[in-house]
N, C-alpha and C. Protein backbone atom coordinates (compact mmCIF):
# COMPACT_ATOMS: atom_id res chain seq x y z
N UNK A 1 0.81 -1.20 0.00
CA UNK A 1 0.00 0.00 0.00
C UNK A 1 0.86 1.27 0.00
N UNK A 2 2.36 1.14 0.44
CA UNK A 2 2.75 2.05 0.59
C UNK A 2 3.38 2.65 -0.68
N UNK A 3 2.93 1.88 -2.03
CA UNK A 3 3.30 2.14 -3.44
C UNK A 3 2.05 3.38 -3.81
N UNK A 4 0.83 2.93 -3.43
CA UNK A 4 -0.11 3.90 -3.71
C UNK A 4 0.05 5.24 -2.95
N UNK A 5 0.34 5.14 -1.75
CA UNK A 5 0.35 6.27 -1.32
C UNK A 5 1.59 7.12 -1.40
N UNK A 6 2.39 6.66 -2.17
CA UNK A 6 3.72 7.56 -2.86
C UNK A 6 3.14 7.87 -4.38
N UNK A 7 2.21 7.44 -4.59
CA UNK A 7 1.50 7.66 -6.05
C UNK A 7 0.76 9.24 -5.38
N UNK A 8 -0.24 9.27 -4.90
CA UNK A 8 -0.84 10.20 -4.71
C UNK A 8 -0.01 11.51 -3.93
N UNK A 9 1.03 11.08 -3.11
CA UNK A 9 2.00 12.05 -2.74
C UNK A 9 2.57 12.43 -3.98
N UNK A 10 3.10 11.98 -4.75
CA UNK A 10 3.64 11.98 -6.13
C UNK A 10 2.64 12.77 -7.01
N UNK A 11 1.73 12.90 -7.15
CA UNK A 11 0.57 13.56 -7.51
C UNK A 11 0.23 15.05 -7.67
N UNK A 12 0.44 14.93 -5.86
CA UNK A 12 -0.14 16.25 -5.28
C UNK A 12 1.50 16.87 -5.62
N UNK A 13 2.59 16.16 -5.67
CA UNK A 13 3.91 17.42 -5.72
C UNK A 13 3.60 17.74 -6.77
N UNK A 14 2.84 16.71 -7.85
CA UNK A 14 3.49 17.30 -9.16
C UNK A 14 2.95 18.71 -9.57
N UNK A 15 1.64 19.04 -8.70
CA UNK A 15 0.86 20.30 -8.57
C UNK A 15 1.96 21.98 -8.18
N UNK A 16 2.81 21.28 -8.13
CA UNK A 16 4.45 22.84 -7.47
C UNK A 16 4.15 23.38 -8.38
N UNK A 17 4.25 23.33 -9.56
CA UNK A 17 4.71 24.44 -10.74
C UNK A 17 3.20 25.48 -10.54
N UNK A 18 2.19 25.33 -10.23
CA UNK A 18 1.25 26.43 -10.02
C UNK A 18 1.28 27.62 -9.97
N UNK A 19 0.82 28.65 -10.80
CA UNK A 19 0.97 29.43 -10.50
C UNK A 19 0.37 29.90 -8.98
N UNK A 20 0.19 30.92 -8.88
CA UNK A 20 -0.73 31.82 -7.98
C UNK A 20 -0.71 31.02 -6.56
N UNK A 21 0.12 30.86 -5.97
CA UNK A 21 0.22 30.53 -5.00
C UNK A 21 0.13 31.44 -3.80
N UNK A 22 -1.17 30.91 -3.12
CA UNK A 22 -1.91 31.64 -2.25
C UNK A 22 -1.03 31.08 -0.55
N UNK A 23 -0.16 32.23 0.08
CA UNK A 23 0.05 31.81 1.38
C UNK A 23 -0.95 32.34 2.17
N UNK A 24 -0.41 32.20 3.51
CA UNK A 24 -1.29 32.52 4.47
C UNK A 24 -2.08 32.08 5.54
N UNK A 25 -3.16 32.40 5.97
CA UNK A 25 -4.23 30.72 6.40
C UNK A 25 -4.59 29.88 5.61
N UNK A 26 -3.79 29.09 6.98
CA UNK A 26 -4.38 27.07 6.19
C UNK A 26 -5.27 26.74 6.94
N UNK A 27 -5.88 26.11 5.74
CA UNK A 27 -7.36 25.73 6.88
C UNK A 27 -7.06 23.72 6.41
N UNK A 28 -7.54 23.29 7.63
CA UNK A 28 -7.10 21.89 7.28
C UNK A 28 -8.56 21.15 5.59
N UNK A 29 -8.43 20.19 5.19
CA UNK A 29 -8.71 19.79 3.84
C UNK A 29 -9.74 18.89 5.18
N UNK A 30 -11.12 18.55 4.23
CA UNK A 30 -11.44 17.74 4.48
C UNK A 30 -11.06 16.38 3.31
N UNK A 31 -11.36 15.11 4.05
CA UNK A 31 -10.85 14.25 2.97
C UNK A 31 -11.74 14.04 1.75
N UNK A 32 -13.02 14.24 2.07
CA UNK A 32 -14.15 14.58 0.60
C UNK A 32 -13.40 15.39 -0.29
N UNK A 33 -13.04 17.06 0.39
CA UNK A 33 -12.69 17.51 -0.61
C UNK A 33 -11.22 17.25 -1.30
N UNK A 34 -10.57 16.70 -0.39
CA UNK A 34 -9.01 15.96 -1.35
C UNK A 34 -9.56 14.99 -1.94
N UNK A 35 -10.78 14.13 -1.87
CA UNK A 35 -10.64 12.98 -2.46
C UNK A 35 -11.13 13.53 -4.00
N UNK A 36 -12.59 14.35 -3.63
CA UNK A 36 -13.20 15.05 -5.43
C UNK A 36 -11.99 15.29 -5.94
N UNK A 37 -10.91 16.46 -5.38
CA UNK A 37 -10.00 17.75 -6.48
C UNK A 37 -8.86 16.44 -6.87
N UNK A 38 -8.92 15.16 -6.18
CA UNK A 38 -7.80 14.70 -6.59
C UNK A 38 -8.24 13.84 -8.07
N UNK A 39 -9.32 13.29 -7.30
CA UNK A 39 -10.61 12.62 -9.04
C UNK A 39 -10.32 13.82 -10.01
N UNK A 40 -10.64 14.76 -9.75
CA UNK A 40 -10.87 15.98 -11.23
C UNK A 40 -9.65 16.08 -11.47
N UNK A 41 -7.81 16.13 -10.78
CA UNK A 41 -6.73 16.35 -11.38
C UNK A 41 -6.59 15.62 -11.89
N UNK A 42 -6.78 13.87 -11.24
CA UNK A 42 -6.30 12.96 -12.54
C UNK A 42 -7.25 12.78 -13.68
N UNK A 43 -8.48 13.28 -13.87
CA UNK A 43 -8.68 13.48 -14.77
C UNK A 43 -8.18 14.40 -16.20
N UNK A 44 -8.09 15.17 -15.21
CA UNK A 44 -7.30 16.53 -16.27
C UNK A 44 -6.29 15.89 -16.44
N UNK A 45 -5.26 15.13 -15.89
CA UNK A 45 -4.02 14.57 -16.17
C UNK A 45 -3.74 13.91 -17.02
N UNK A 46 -4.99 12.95 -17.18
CA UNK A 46 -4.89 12.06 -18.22
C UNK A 46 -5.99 12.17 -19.85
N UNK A 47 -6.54 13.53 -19.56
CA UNK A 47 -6.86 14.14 -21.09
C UNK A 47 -6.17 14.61 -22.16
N UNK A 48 -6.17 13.78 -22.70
CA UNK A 48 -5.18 13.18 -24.21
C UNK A 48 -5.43 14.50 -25.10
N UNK A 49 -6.60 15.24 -24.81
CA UNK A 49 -7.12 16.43 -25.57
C UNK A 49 -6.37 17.96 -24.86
N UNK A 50 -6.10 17.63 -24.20
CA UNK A 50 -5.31 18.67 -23.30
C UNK A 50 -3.87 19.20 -23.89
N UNK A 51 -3.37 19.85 -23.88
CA UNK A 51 -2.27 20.17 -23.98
C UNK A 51 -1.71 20.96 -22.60
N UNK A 52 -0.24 21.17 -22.77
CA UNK A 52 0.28 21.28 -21.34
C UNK A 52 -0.19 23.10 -20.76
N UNK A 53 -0.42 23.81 -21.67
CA UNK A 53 -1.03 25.43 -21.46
C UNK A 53 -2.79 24.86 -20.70
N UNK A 54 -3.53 24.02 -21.21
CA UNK A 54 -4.62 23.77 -21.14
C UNK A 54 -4.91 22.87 -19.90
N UNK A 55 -3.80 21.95 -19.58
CA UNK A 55 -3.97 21.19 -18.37
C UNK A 55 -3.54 22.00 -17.41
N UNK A 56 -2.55 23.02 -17.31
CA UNK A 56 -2.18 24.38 -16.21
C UNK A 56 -3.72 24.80 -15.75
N UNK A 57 -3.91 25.44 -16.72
CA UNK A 57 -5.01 26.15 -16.98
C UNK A 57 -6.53 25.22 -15.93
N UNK A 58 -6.34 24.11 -16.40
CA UNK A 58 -7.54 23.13 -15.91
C UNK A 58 -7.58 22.92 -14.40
N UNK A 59 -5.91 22.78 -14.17
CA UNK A 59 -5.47 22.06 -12.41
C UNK A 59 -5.94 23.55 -11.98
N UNK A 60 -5.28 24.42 -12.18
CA UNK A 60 -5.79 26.07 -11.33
C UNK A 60 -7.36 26.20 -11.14
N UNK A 61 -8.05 26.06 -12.02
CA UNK A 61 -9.65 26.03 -12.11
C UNK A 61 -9.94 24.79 -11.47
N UNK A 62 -9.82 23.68 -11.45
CA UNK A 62 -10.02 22.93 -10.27
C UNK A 62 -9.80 23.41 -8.74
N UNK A 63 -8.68 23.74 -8.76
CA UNK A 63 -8.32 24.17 -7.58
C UNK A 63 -9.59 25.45 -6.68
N UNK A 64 -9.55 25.99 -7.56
CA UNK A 64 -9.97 27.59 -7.52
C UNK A 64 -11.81 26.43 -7.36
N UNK A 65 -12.15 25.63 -7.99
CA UNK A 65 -13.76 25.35 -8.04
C UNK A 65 -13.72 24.56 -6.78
N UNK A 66 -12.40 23.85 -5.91
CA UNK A 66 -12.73 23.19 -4.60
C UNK A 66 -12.50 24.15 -3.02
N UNK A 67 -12.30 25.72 -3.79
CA UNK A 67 -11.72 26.02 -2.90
C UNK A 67 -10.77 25.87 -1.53
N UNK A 68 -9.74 25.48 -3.21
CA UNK A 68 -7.60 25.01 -2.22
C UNK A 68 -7.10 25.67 -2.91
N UNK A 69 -5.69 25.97 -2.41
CA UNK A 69 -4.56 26.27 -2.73
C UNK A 69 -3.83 24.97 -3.08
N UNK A 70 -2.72 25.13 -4.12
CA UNK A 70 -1.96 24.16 -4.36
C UNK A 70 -1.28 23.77 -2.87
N UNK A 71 -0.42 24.38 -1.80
CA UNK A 71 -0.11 24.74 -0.79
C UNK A 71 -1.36 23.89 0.16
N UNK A 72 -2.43 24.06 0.18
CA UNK A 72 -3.61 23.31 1.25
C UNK A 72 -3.55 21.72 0.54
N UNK A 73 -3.35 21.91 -0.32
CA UNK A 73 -3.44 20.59 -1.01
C UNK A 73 -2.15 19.23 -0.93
N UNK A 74 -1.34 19.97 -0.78
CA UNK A 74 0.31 19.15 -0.33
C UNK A 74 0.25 18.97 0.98
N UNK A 75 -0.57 20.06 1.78
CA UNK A 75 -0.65 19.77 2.82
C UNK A 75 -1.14 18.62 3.44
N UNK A 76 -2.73 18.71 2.87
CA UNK A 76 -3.50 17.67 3.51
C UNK A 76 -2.79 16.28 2.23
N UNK A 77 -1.94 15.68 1.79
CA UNK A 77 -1.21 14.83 1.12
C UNK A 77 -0.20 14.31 2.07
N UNK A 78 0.59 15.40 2.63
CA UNK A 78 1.34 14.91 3.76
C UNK A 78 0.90 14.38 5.05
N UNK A 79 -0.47 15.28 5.61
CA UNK A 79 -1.15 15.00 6.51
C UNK A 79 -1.30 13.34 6.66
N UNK A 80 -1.61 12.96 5.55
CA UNK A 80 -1.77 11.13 5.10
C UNK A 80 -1.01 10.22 5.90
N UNK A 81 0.51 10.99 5.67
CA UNK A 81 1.54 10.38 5.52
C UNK A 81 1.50 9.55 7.01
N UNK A 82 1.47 10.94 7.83
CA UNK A 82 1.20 10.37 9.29
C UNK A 82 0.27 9.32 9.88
N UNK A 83 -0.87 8.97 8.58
CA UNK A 83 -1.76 7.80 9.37
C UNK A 83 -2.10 7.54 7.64
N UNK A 84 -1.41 5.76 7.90
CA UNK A 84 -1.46 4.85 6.76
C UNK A 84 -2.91 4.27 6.48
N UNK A 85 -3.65 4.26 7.58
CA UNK A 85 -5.08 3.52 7.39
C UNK A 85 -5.84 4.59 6.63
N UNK A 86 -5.79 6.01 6.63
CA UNK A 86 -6.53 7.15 6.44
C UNK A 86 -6.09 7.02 5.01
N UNK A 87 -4.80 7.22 5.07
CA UNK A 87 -4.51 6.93 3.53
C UNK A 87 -4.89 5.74 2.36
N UNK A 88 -4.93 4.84 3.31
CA UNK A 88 -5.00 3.70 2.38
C UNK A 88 -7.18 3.95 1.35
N UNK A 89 -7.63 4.82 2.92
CA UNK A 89 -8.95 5.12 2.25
C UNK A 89 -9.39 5.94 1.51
N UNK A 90 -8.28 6.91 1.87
CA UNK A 90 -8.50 8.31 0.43
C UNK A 90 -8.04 7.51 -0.81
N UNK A 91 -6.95 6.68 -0.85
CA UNK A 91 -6.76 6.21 -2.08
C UNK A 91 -7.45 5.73 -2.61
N UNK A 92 -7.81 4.83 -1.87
CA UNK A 92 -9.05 3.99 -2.57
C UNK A 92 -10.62 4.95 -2.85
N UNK A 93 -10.89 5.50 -2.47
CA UNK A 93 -12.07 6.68 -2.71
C UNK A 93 -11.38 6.94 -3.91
N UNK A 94 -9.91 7.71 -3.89
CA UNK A 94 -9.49 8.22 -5.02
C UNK A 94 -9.57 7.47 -6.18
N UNK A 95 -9.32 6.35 -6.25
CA UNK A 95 -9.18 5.22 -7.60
C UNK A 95 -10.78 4.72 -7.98
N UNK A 96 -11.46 4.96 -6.42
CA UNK A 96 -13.14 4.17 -6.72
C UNK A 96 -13.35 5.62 -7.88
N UNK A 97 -12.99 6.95 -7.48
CA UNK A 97 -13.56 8.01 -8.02
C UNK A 97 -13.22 8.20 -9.62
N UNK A 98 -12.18 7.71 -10.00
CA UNK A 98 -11.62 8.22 -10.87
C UNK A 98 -11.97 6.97 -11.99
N UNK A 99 -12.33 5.78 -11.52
CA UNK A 99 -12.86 4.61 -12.25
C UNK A 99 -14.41 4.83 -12.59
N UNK A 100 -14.85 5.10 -11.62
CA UNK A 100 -16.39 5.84 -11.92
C UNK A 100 -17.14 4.09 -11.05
N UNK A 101 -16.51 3.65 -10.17
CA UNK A 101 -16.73 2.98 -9.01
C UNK A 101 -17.55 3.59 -8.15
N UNK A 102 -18.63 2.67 -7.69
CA UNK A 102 -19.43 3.61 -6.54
C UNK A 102 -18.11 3.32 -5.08
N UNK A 103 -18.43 3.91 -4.27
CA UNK A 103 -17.35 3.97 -3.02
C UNK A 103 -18.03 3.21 -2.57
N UNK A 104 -19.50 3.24 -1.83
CA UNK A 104 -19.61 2.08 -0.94
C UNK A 104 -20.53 0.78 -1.58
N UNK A 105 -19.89 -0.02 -1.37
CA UNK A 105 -21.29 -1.35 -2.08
C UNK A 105 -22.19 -1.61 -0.83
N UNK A 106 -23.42 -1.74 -1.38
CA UNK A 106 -24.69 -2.33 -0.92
C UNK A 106 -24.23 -3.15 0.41
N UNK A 107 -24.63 -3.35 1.29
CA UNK A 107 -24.37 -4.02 2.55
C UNK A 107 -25.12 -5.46 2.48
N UNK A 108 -26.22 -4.99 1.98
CA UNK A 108 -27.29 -5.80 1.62
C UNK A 108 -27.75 -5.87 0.15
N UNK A 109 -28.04 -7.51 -0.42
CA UNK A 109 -28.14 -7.43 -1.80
C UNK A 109 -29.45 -7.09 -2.32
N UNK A 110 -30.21 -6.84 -3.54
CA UNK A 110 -31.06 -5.82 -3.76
C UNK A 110 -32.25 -7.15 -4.12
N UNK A 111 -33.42 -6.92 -3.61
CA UNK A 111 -33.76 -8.42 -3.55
C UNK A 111 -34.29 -8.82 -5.09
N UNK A 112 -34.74 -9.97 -4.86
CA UNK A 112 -34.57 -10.75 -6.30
C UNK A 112 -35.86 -10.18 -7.05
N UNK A 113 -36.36 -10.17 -8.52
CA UNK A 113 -37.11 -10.05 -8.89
C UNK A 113 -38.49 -10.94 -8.95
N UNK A 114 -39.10 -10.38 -8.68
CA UNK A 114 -40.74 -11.38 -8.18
C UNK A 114 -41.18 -12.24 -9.65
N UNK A 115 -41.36 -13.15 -9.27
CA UNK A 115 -42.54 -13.81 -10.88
C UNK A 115 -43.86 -13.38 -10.61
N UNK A 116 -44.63 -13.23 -11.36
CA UNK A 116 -46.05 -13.10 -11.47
C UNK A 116 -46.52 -13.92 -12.32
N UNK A 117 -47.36 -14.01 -11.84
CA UNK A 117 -48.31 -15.77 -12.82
C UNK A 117 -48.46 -17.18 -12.60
């Protein structure tokens, strides 16, 4: 597990080159919202239609639509680091998200279809 979670650390650095880097107050990330902005970067990441002006362009407007800073965002990435179980579940949220996986399955199975007649 500790391959994935150098993936998503790996991820969030690759977000440095940003422009507009907002210091100041940090407010801590919830993990919903690292788990969405991280679904929408690797999306942008891996749009073949993108070019590298256009994927800049995309990660900032993500950013800017989850309300983070690139900076809040490395943060709560490192935050991880310190607890492996937390991580191991953003990842997986992250990969359920980005597969288009529901996150939680049914507890209970959906019951069978009735005959009539």
């Amino acid at each position: 597990m500790s391959i994935r979670l150098l993936a998503v650390l790996t991820a969030v650095l690759l977000l440095g080159p940003l422009a507009c880097r907002q210091r100041g107050t940090q407010r801590s990330v919830s993990d919903s919202t690292f788990v969405r902005t991280m679904v929408q970067l690797r999306h942008v990441a891996t749009d073949s239609l993108m070019d590298s002006t256009m994927r800049d362009s995309a990660r900032r407007a993500t950013l800017r639509q989850n309300g983070l800073t690139a900076d809040q965002l490395e943060q709560a990435a490192a935050s991880l680091a310190g607890d492996p179980d937390r991580a191991v579940r953003v990842w997986r949220a992250i990969e359920a998200g980005v597969s288009g996986r529901p996150l939680i399955r049914p507890a209970i199975a959906p019951p069978s279809p009735r005959r009539t007649g």
